[in-house]
N, C-alpha and C. Protein backbone atom coordinates (compact mmCIF):
# COMPACT_ATOMS: atom_id res chain seq x y z
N UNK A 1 103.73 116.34 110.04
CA UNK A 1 103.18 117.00 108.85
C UNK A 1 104.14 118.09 108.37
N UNK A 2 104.77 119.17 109.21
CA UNK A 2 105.77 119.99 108.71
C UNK A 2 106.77 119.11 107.62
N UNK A 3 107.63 118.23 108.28
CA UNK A 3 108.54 117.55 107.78
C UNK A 3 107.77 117.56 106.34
N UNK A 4 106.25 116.72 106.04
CA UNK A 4 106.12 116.17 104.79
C UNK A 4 105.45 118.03 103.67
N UNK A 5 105.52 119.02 104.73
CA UNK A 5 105.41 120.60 103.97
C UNK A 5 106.65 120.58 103.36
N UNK A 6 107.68 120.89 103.68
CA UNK A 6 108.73 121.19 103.46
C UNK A 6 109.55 120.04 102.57
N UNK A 7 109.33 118.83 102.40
CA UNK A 7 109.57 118.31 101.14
C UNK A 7 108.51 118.12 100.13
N UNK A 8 107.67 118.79 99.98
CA UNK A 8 106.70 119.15 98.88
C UNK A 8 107.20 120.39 98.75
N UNK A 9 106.99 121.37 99.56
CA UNK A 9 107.66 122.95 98.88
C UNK A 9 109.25 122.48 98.22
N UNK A 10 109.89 121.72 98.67
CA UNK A 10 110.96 121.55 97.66
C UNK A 10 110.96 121.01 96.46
N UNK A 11 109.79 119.43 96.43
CA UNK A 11 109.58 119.34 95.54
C UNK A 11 109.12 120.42 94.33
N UNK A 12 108.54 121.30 94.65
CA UNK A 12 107.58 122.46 93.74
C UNK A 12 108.73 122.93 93.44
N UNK A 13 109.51 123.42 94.42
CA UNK A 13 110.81 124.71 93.76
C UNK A 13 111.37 123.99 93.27
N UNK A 14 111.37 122.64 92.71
CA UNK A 14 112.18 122.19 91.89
C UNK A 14 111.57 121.72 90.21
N UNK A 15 110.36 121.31 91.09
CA UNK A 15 109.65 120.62 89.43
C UNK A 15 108.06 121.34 89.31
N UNK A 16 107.61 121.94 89.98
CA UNK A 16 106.29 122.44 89.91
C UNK A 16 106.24 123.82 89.02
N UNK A 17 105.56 124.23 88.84
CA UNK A 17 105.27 125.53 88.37
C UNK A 17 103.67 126.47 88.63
N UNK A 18 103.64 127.03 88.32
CA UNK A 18 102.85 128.16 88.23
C UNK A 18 102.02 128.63 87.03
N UNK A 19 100.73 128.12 86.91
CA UNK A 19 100.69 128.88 85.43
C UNK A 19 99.00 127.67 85.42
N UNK A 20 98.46 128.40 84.00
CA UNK A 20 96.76 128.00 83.83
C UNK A 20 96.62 126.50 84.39
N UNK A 21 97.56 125.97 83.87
CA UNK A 21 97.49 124.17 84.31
C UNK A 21 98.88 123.71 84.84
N UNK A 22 98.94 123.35 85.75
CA UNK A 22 100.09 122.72 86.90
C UNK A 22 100.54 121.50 86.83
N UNK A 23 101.50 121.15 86.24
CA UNK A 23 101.84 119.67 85.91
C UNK A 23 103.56 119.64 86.30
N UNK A 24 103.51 118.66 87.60
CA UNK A 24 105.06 118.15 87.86
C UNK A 24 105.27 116.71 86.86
N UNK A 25 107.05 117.02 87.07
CA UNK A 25 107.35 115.93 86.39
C UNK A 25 107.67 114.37 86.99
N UNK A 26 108.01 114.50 88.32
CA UNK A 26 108.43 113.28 89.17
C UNK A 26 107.48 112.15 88.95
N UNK A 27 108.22 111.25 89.22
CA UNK A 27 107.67 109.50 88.65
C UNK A 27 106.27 109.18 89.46
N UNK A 28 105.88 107.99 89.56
CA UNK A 28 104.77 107.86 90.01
C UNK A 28 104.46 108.14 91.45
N UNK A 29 105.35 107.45 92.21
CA UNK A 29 105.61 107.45 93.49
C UNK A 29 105.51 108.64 94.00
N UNK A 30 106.29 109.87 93.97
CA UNK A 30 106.31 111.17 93.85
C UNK A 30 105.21 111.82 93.78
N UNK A 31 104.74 111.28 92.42
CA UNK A 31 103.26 111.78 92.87
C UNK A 31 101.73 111.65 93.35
N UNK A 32 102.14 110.02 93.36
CA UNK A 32 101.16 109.50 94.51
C UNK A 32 101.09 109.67 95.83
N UNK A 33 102.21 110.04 96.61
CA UNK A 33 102.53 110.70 97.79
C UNK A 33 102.09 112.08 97.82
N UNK A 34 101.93 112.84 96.48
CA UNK A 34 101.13 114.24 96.18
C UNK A 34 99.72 114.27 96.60
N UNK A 35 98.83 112.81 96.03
CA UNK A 35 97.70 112.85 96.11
C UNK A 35 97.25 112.46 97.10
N UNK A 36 98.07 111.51 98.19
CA UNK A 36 97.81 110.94 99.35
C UNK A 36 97.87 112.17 100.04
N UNK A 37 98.77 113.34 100.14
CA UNK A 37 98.76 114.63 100.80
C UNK A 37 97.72 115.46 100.64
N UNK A 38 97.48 116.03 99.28
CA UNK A 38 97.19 117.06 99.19
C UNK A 38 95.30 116.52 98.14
N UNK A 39 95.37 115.26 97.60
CA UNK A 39 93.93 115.12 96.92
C UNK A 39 94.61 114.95 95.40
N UNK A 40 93.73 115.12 94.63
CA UNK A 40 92.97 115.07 92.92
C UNK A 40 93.73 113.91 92.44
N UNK A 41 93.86 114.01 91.37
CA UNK A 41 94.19 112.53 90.72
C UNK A 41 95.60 112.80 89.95
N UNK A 42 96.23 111.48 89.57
CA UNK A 42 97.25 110.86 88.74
C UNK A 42 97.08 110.54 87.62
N UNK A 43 97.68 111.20 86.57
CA UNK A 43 97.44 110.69 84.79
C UNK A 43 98.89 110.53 84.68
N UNK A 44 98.61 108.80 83.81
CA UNK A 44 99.79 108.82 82.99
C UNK A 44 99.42 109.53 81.51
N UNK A 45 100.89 110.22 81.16
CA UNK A 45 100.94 110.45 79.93
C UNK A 45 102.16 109.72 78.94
N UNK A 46 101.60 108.56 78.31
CA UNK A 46 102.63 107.98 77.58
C UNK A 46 103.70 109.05 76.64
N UNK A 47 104.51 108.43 76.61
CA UNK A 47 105.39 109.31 75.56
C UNK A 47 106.08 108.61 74.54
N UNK A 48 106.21 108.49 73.11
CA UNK A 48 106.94 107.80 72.69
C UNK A 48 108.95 107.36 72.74
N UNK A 49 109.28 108.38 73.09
CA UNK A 49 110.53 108.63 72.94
C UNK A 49 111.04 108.74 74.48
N UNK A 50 110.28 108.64 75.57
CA UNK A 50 110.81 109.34 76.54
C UNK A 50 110.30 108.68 77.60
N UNK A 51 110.27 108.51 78.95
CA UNK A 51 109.76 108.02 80.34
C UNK A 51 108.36 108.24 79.81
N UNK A 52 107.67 107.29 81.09
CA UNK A 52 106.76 107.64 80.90
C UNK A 52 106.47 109.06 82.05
N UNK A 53 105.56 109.84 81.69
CA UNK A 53 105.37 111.51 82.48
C UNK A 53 104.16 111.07 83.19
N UNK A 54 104.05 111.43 84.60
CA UNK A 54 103.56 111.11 85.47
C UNK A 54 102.32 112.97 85.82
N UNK A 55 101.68 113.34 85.65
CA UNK A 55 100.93 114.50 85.94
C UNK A 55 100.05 114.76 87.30
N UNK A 56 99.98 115.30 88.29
CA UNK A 56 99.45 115.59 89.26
C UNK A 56 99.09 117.23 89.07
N UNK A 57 97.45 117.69 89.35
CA UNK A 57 97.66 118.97 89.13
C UNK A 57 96.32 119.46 89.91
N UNK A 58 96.40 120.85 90.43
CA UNK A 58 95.23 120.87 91.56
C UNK A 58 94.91 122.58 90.75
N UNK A 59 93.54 122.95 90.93
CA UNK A 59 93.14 123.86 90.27
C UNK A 59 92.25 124.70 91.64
N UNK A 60 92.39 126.09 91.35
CA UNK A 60 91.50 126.54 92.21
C UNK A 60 91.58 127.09 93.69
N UNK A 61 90.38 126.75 94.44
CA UNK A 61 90.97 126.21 96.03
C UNK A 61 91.92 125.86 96.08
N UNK A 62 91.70 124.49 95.62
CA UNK A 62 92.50 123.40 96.22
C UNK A 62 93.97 123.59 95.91
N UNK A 63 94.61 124.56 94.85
CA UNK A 63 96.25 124.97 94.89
C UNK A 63 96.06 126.39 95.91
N UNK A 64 94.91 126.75 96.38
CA UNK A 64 95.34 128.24 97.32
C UNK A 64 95.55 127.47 98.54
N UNK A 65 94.79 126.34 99.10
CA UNK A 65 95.12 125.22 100.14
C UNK A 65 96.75 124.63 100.05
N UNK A 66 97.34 124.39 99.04
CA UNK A 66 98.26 123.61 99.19
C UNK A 66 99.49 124.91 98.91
N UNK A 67 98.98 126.17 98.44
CA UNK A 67 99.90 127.24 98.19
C UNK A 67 100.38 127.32 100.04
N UNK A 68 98.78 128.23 100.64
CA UNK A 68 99.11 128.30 102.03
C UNK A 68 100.04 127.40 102.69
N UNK A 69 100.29 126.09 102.53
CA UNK A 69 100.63 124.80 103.00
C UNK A 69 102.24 124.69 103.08
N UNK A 70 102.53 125.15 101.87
CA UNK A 70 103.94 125.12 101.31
C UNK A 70 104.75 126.27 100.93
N UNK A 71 104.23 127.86 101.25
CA UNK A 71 104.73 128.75 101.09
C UNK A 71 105.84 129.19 102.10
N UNK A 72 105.38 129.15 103.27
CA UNK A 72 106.78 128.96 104.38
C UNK A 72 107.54 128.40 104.12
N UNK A 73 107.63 127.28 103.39
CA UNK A 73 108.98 126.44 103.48
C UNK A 73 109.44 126.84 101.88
N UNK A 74 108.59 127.41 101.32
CA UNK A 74 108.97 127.29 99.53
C UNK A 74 110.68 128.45 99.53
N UNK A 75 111.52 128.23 98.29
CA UNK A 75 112.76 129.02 98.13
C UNK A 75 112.41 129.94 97.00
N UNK A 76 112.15 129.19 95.46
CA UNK A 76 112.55 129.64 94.21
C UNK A 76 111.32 129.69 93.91
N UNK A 77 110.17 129.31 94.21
CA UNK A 77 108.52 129.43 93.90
C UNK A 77 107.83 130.19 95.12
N UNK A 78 108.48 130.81 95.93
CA UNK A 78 107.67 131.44 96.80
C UNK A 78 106.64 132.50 96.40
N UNK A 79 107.36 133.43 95.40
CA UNK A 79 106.45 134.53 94.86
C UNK A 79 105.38 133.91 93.83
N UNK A 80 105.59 132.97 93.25
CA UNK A 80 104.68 132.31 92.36
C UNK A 80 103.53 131.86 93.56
N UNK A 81 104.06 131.73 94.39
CA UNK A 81 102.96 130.71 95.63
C UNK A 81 102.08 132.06 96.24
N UNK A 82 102.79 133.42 96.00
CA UNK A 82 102.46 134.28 96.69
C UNK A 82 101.38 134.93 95.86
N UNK A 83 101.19 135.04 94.52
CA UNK A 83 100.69 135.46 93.35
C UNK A 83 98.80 134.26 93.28
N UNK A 84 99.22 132.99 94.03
CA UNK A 84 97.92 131.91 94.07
C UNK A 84 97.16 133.01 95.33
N UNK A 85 98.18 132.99 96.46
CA UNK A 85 97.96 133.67 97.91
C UNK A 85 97.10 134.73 97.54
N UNK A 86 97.55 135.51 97.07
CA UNK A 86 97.29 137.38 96.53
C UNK A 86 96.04 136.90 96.18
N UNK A 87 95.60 135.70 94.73
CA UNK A 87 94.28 136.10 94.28
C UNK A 87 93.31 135.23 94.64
N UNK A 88 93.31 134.02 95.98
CA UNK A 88 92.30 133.47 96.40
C UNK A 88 92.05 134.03 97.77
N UNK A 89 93.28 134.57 98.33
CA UNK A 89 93.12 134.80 99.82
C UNK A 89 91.75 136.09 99.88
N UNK A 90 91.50 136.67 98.89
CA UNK A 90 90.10 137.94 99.35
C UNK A 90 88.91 137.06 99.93
């Protein structure tokens, strides 16, 4: 399970973010391996001009669960992970 922390915290410091609604960009696979980990669901969002965008996004709990999860291993999103930490951990 470490091993599969630490390539999700990379994934995040690379394509995740922080903010009202949480949407990575990686292909399906990517983020079906998200939901097999961590839960909620997969939307495609067609695009005309572009790939199709793949959305995985966890609200609530369930990102203070996967914050805790992936903050040890996180680089460039740690303080963002720390900011979920700060306001569910009371």
């Amino acid at each position: 399970m470490r091993d599969k922390l630490i390539y999700f915290a990379g994934l995040f410091d690379g394509e995740g973010t922080v903010n009202v609604a949480q949407y990575w960009k990686p292909n399906k696979k990517v983020n079906k391996r998200c939901c097999d980990t961590f839960g909620g669901n997969l939307k495609e969002k067609p695009r005309k001009e572009h790939k199709m965008q793949y959305r995985w996004r966890r609200v609530f709990r369930d990102a203070y669960e996967i914050a805790k999860a992936i903050h040890p291993f996180a680089k460039t999103k740690k303080k963002d992970l720390e900011k979920i930490l700060k306001h569910y951990g009371n």
